[in-house]
PDB file of N, CA and C in Angstrom:
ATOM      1  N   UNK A   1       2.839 -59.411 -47.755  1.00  0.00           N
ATOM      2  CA  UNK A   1       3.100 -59.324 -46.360  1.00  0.00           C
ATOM      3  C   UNK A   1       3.769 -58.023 -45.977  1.00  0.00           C
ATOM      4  N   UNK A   2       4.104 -57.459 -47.233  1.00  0.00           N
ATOM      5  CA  UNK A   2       4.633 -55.807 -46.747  1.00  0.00           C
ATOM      6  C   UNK A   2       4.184 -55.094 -46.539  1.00  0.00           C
ATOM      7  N   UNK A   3       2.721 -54.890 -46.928  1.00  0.00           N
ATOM      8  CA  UNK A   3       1.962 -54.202 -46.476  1.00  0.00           C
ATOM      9  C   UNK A   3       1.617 -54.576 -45.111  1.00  0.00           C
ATOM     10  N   UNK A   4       1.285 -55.628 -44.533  1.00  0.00           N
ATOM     11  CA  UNK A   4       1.013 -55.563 -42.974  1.00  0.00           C
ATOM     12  C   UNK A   4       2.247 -55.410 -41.894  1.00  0.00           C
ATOM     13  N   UNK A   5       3.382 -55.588 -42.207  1.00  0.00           N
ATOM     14  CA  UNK A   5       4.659 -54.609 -41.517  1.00  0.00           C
ATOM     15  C   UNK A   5       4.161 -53.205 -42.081  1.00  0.00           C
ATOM     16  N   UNK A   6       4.230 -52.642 -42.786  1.00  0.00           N
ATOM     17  CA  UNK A   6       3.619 -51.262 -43.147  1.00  0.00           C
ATOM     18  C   UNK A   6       2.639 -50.892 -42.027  1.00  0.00           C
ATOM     19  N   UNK A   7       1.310 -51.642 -41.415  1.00  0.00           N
ATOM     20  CA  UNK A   7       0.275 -51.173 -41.073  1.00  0.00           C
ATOM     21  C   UNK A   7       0.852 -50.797 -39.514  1.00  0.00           C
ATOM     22  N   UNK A   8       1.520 -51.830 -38.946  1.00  0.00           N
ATOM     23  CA  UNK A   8       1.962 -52.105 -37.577  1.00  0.00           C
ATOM     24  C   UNK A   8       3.059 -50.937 -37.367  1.00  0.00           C
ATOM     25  N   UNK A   9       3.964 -50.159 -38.499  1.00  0.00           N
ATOM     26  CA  UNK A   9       4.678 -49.374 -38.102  1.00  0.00           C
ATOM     27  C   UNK A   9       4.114 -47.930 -38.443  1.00  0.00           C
ATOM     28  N   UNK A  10       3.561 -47.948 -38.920  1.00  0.00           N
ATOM     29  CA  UNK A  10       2.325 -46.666 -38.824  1.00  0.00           C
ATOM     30  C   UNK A  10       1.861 -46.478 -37.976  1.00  0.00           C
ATOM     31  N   UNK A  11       0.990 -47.563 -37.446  1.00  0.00           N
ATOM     32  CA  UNK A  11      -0.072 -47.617 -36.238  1.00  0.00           C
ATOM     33  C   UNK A  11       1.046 -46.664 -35.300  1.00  0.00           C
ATOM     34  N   UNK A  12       2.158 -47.736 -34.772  1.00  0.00           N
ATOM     35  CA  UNK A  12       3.156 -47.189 -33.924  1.00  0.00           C
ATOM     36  C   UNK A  12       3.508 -45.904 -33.944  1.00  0.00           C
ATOM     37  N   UNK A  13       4.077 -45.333 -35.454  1.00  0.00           N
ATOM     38  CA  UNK A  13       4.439 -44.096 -35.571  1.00  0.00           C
ATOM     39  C   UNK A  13       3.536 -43.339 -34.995  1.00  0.00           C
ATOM     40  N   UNK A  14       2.083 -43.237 -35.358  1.00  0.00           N
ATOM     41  CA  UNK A  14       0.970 -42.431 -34.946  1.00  0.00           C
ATOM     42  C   UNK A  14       1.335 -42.289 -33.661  1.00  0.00           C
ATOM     43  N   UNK A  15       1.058 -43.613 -32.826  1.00  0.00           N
ATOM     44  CA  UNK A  15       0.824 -43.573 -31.178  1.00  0.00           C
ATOM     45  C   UNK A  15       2.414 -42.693 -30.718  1.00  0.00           C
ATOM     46  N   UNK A  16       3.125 -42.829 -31.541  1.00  0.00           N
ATOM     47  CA  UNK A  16       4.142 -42.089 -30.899  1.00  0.00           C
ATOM     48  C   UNK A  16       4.089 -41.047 -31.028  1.00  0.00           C
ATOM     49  N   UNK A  17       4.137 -40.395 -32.104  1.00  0.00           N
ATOM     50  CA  UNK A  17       3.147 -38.485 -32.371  1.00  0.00           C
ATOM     51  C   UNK A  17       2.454 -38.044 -31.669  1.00  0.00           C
ATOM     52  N   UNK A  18       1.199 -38.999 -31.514  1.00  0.00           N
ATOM     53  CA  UNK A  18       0.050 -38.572 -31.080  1.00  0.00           C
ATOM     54  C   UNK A  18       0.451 -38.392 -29.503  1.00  0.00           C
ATOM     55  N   UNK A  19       1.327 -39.451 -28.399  1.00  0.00           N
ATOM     56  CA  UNK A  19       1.975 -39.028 -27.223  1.00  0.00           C
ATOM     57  C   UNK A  19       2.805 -37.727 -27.452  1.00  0.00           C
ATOM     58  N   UNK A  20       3.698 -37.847 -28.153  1.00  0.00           N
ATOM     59  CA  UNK A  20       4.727 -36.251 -28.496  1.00  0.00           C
ATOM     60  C   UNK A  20       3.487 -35.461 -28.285  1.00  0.00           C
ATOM     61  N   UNK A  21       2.550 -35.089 -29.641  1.00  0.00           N
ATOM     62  CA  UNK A  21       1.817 -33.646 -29.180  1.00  0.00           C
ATOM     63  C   UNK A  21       0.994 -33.480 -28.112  1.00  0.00           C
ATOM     64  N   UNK A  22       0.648 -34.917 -27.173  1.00  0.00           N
ATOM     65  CA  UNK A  22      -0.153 -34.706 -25.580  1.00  0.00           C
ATOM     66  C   UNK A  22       0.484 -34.235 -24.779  1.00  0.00           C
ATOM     67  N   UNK A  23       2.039 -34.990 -24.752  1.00  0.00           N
ATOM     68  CA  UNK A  23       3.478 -34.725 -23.975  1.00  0.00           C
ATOM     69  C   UNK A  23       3.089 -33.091 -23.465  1.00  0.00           C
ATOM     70  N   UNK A  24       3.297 -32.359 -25.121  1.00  0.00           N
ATOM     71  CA  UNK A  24       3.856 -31.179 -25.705  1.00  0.00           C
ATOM     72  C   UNK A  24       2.706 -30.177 -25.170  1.00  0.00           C
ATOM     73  N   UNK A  25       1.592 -30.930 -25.308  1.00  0.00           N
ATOM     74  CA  UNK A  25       0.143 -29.768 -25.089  1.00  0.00           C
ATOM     75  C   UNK A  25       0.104 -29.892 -23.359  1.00  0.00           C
ATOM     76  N   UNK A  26       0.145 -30.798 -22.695  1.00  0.00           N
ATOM     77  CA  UNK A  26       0.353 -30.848 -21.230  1.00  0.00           C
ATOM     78  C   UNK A  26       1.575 -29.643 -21.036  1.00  0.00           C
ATOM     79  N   UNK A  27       2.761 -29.959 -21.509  1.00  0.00           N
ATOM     80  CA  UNK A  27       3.865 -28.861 -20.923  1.00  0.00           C
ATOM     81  C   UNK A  27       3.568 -27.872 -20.902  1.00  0.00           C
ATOM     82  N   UNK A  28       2.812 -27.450 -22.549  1.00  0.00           N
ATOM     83  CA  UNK A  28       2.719 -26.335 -23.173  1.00  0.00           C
ATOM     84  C   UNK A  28       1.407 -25.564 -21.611  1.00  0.00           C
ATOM     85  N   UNK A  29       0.544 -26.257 -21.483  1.00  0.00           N
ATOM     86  CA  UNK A  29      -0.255 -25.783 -20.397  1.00  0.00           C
ATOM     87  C   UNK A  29       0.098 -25.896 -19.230  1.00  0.00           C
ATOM     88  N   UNK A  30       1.393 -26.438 -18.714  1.00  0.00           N
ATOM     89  CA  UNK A  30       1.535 -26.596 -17.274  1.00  0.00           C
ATOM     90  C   UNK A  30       2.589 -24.710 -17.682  1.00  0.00           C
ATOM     91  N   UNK A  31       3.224 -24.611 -18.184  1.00  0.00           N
ATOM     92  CA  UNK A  31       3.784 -23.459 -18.803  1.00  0.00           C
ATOM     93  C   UNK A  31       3.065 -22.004 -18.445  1.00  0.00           C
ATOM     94  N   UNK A  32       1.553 -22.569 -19.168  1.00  0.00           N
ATOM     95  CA  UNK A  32       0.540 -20.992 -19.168  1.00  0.00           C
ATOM     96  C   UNK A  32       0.498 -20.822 -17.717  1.00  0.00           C
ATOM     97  N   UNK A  33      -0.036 -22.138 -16.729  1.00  0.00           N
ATOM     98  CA  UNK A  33      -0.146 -22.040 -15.304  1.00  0.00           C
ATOM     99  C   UNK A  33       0.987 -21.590 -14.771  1.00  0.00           C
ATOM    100  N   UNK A  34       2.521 -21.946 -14.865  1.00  0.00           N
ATOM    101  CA  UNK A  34       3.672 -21.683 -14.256  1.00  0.00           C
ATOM    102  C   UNK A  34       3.753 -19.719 -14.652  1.00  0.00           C
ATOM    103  N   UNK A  35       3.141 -19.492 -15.931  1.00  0.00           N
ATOM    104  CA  UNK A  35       3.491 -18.321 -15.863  1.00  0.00           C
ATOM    105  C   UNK A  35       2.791 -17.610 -15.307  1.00  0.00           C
ATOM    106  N   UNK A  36       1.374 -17.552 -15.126  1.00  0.00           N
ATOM    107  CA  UNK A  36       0.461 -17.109 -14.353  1.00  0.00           C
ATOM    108  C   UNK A  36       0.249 -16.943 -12.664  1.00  0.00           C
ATOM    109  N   UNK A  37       1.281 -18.575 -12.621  1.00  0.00           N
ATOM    110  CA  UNK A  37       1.725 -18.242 -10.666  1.00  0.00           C
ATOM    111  C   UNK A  37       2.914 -17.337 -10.860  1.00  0.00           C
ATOM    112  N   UNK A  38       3.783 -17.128 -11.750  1.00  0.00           N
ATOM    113  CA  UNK A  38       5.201 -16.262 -11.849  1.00  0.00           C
ATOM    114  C   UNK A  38       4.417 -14.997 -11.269  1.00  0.00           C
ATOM    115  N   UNK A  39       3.841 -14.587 -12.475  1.00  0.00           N
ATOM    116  CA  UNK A  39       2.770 -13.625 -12.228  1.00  0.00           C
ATOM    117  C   UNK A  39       2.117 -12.795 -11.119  1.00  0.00           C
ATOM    118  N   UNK A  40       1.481 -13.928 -10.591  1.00  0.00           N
ATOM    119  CA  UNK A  40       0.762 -13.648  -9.506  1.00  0.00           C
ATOM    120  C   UNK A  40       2.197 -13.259  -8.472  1.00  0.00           C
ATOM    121  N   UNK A  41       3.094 -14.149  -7.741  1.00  0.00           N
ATOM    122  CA  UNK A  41       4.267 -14.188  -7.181  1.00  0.00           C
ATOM    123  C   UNK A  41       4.507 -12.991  -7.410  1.00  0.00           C
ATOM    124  N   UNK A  42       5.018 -12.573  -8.449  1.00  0.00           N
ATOM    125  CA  UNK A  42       5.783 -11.111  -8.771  1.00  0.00           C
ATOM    126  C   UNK A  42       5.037 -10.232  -7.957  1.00  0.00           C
ATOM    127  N   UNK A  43       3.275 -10.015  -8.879  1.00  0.00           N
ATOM    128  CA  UNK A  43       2.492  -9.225  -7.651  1.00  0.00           C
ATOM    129  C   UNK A  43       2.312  -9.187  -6.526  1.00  0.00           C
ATOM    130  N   UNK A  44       2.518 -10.405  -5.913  1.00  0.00           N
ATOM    131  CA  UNK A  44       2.338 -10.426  -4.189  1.00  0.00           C
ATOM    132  C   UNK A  44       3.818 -10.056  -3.906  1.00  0.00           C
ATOM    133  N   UNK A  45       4.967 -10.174  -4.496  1.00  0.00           N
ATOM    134  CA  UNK A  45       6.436  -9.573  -4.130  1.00  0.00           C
ATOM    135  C   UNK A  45       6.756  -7.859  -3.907  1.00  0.00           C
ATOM    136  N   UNK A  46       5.976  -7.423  -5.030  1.00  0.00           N
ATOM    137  CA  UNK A  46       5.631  -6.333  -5.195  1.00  0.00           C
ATOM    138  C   UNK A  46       4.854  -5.447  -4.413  1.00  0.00           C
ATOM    139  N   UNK A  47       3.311  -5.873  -3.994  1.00  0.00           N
ATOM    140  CA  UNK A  47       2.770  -5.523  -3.124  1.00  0.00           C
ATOM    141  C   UNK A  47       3.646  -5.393  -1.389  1.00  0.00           C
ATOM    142  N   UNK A  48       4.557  -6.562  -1.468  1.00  0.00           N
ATOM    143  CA  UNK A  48       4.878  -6.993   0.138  1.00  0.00           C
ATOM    144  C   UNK A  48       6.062  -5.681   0.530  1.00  0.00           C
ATOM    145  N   UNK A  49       7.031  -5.343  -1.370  1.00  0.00           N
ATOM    146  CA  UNK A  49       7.900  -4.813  -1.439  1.00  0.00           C
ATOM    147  C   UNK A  49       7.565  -3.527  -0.808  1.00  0.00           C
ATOM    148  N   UNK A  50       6.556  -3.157  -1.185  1.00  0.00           N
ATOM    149  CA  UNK A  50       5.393  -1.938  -0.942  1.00  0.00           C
ATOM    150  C   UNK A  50       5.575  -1.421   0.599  1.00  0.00           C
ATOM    151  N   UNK A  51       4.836  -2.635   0.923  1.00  0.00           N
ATOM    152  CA  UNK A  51       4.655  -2.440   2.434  1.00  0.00           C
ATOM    153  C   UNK A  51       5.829  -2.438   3.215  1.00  0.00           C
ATOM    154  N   UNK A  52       6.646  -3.026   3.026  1.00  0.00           N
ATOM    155  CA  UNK A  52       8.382  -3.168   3.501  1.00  0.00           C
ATOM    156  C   UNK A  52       8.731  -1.611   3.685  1.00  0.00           C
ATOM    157  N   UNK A  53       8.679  -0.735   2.467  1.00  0.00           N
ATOM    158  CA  UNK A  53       9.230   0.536   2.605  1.00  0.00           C
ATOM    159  C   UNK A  53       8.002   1.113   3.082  1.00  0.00           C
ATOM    160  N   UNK A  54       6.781   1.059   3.085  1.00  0.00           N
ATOM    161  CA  UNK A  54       6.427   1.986   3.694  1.00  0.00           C
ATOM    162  C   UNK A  54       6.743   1.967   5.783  1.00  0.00           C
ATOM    163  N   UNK A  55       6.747   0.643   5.880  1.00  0.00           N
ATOM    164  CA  UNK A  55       7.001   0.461   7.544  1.00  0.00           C
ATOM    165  C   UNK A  55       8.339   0.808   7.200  1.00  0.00           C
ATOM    166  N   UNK A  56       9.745   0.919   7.123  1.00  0.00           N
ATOM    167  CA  UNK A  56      10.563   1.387   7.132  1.00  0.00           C
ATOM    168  C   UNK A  56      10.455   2.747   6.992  1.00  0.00           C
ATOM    169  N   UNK A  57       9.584   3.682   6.122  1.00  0.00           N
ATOM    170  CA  UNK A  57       9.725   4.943   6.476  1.00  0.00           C
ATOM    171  C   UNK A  57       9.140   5.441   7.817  1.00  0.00           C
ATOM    172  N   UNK A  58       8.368   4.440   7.914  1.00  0.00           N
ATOM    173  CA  UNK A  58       7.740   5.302   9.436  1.00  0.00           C
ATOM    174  C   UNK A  58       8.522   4.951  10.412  1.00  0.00           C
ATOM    175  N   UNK A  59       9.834   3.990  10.148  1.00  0.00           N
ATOM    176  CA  UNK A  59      10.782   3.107  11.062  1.00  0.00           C
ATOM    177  C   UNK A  59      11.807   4.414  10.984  1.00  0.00           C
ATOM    178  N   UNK A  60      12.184   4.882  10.231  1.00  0.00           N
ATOM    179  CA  UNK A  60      13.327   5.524  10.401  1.00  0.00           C
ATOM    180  C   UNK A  60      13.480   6.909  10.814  1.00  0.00           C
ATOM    181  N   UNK A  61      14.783   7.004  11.430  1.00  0.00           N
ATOM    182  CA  UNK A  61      15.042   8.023  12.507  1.00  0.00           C
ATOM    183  C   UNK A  61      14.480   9.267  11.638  1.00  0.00           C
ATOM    184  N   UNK A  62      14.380  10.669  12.309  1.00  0.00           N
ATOM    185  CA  UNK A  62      13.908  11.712  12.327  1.00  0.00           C
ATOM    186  C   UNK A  62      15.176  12.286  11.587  1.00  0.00           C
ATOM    187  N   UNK A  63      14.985  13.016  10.720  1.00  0.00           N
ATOM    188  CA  UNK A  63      15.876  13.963  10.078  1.00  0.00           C
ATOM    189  C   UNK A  63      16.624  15.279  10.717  1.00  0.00           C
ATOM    190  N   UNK A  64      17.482  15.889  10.107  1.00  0.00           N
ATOM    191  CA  UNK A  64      17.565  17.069  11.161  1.00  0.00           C
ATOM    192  C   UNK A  64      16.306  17.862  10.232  1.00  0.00           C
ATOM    193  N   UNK A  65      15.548  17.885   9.298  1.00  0.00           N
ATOM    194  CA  UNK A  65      14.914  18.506   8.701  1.00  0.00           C
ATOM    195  C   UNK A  65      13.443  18.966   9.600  1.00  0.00           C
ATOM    196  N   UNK A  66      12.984  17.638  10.181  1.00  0.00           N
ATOM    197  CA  UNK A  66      12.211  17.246  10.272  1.00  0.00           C
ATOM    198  C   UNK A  66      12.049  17.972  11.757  1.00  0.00           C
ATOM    199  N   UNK A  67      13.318  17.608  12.789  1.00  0.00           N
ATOM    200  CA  UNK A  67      13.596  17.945  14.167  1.00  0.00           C
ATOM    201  C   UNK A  67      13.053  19.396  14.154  1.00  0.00           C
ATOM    202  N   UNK A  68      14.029  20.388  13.015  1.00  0.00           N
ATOM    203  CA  UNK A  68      13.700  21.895  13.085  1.00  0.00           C
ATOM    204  C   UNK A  68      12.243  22.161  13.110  1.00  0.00           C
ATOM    205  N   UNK A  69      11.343  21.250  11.794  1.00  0.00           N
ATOM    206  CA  UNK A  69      10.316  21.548  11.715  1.00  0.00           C
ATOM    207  C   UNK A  69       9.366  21.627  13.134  1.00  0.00           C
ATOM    208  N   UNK A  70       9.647  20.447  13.957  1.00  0.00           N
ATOM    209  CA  UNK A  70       8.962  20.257  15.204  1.00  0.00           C
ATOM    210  C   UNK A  70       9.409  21.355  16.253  1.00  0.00           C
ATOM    211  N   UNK A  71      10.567  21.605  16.346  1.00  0.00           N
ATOM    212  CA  UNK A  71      10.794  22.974  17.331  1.00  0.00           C
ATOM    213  C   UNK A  71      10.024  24.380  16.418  1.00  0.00           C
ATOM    214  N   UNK A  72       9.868  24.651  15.366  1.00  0.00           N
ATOM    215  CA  UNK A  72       9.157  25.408  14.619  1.00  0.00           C
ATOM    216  C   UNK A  72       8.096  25.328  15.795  1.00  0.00           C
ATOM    217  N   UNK A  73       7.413  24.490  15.061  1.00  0.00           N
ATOM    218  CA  UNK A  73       5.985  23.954  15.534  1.00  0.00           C
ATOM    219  C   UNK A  73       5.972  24.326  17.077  1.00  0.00           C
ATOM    220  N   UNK A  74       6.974  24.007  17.571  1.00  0.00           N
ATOM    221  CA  UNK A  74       6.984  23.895  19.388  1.00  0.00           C
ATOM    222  C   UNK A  74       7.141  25.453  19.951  1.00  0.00           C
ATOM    223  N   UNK A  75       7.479  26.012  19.472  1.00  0.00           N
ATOM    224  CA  UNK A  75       7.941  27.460  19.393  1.00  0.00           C
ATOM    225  C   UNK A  75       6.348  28.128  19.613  1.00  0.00           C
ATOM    226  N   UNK A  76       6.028  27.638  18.118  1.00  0.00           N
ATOM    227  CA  UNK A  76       4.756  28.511  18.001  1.00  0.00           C
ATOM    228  C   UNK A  76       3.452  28.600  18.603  1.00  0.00           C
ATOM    229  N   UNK A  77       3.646  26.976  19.021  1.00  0.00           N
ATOM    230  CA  UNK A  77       2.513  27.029  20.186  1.00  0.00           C
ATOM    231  C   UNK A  77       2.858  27.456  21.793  1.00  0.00           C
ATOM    232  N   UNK A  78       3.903  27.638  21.717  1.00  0.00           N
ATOM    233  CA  UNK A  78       4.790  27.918  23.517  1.00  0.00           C
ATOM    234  C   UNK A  78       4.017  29.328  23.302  1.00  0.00           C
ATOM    235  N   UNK A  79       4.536  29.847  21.981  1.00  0.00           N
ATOM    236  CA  UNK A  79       4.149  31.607  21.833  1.00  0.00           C
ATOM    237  C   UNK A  79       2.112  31.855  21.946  1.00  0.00           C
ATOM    238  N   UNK A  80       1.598  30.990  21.613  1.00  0.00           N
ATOM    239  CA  UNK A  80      -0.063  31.030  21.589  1.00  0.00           C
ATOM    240  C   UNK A  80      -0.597  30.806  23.618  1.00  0.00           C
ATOM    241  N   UNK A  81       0.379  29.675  23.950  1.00  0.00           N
ATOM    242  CA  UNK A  81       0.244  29.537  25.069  1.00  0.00           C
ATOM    243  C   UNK A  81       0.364  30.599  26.218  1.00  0.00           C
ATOM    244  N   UNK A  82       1.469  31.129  25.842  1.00  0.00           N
ATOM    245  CA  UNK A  82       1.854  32.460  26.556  1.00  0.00           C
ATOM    246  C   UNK A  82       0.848  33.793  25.953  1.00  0.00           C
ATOM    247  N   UNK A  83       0.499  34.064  25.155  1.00  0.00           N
ATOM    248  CA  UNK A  83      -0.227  34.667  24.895  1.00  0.00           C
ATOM    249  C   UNK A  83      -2.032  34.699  25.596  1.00  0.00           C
ATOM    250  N   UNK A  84      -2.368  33.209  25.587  1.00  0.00           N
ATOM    251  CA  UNK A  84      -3.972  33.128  26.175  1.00  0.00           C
ATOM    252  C   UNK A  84      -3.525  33.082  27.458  1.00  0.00           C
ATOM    253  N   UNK A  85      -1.926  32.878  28.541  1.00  0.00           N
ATOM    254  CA  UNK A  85      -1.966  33.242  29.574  1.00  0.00           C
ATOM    255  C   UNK A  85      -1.822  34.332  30.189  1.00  0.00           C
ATOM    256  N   UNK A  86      -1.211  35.243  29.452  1.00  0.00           N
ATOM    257  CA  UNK A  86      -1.374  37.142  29.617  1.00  0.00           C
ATOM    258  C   UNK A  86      -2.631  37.528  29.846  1.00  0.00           C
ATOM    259  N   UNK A  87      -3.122  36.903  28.323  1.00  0.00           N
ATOM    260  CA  UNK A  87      -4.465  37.315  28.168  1.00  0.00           C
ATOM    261  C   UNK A  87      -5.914  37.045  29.338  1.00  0.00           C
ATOM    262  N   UNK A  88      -5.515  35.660  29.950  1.00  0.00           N
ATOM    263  CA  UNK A  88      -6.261  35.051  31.131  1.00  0.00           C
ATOM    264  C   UNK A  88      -6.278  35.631  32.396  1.00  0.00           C
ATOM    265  N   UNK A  89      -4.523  36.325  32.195  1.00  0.00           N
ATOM    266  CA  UNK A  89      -4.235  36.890  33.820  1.00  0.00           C
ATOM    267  C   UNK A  89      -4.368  38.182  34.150  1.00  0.00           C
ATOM    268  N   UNK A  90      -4.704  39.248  32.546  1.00  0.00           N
ATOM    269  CA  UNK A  90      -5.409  40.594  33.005  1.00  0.00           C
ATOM    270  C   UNK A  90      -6.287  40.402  33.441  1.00  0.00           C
ATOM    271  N   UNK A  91      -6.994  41.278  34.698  1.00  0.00           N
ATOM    272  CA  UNK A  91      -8.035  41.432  35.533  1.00  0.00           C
ATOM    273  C   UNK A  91      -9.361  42.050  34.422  1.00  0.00           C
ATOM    274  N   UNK A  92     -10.103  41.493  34.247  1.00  0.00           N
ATOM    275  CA  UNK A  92     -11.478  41.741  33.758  1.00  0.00           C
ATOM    276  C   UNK A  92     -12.398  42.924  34.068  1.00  0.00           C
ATOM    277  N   UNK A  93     -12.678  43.471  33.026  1.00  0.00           N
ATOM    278  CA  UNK A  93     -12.928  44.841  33.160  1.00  0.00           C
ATOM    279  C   UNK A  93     -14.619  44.426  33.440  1.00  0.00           C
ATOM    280  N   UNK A  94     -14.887  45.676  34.904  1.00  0.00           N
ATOM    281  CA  UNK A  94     -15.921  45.140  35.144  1.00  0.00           C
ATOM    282  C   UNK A  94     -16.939  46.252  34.302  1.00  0.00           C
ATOM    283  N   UNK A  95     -17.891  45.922  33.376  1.00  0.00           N
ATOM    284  CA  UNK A  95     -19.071  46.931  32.835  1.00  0.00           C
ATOM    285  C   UNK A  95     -20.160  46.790  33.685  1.00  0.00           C
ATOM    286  N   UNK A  96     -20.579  48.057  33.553  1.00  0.00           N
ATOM    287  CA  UNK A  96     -22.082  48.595  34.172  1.00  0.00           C
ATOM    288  C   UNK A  96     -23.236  47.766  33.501  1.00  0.00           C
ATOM    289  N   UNK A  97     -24.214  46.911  34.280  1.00  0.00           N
ATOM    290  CA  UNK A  97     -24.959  46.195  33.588  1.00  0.00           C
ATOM    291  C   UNK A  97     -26.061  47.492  32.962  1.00  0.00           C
ATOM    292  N   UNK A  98     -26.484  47.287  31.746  1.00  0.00           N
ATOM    293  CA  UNK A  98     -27.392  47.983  30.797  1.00  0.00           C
ATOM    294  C   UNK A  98     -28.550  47.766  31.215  1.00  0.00           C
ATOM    295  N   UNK A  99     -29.635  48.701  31.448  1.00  0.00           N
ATOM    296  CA  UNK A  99     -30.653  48.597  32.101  1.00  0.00           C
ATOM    297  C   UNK A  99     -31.483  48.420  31.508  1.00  0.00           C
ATOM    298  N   UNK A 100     -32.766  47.672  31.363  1.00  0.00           N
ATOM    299  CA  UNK A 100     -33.543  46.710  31.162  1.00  0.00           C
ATOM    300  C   UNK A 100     -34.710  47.553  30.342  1.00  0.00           C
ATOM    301  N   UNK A 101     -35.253  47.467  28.966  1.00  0.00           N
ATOM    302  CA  UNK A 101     -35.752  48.740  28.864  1.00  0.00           C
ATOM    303  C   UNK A 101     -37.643  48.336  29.404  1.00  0.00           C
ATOM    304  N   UNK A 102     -37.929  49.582  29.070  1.00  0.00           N
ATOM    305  CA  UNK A 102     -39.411  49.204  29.989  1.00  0.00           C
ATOM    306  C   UNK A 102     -39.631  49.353  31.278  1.00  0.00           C
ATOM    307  N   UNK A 103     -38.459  49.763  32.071  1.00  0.00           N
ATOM    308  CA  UNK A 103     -38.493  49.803  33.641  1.00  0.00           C
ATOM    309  C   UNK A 103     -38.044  51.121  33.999  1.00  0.00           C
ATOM    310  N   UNK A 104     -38.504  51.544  34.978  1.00  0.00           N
ATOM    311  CA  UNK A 104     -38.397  52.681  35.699  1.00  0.00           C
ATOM    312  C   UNK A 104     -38.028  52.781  36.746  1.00  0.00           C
ATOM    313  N   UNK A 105     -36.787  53.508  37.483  1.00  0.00           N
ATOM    314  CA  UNK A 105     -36.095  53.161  38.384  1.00  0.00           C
ATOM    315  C   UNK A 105     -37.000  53.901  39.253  1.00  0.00           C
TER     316      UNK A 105
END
């Protein structure tokens, strides 16, 4: 009869193993998935991080660096402006139209 207590606590032992390594292989794969959304998460954090500073640089105030550069800039076209208006407001030199060849006055 010792042998069939033997069979019944085997059987058991098994079914209890055999749950442990399903337990273990479920975790073990809910794990690969958890790390793979970590994953993904990080990248979409990353990407968002991205975009955060780039709208903040275009958010933030003007430098004095930046100011000079634009009066630069403002300068140089005031000076082009004034220039094609000199240039607009000398009186136009009138030339003798060139006479037509082949014709005889």
């Amino acid at each position: 009869m010792a042998e069939k207590d033997d069979k019944p606590a085997a059987g058991r032992a098994e079914a209890v193993r055999s749950a442990a390594v399903q337990a273990f292989q479920a975790t073990a794969g809910q794990a690969g998935v958890s790390r793979e959304r970590a994953q993904e998460l990080a990248d979409e954090l990353a990407g968002a991080a991205g975009r955060v500073i780039g709208a903040l640089e275009e958010l933030r105030p003007a430098t004095g660096d930046d100011i000079r550069s634009v009066r630069e800039e403002l300068r140089a076209l005031e000076d082009r402006v004034a220039a094609l208006e000199t240039a607009a407001a000398r009186p136009a030199r009138k030339s003798k139209p060139k006479p037509k060849p082949g014709k005889a006055d």
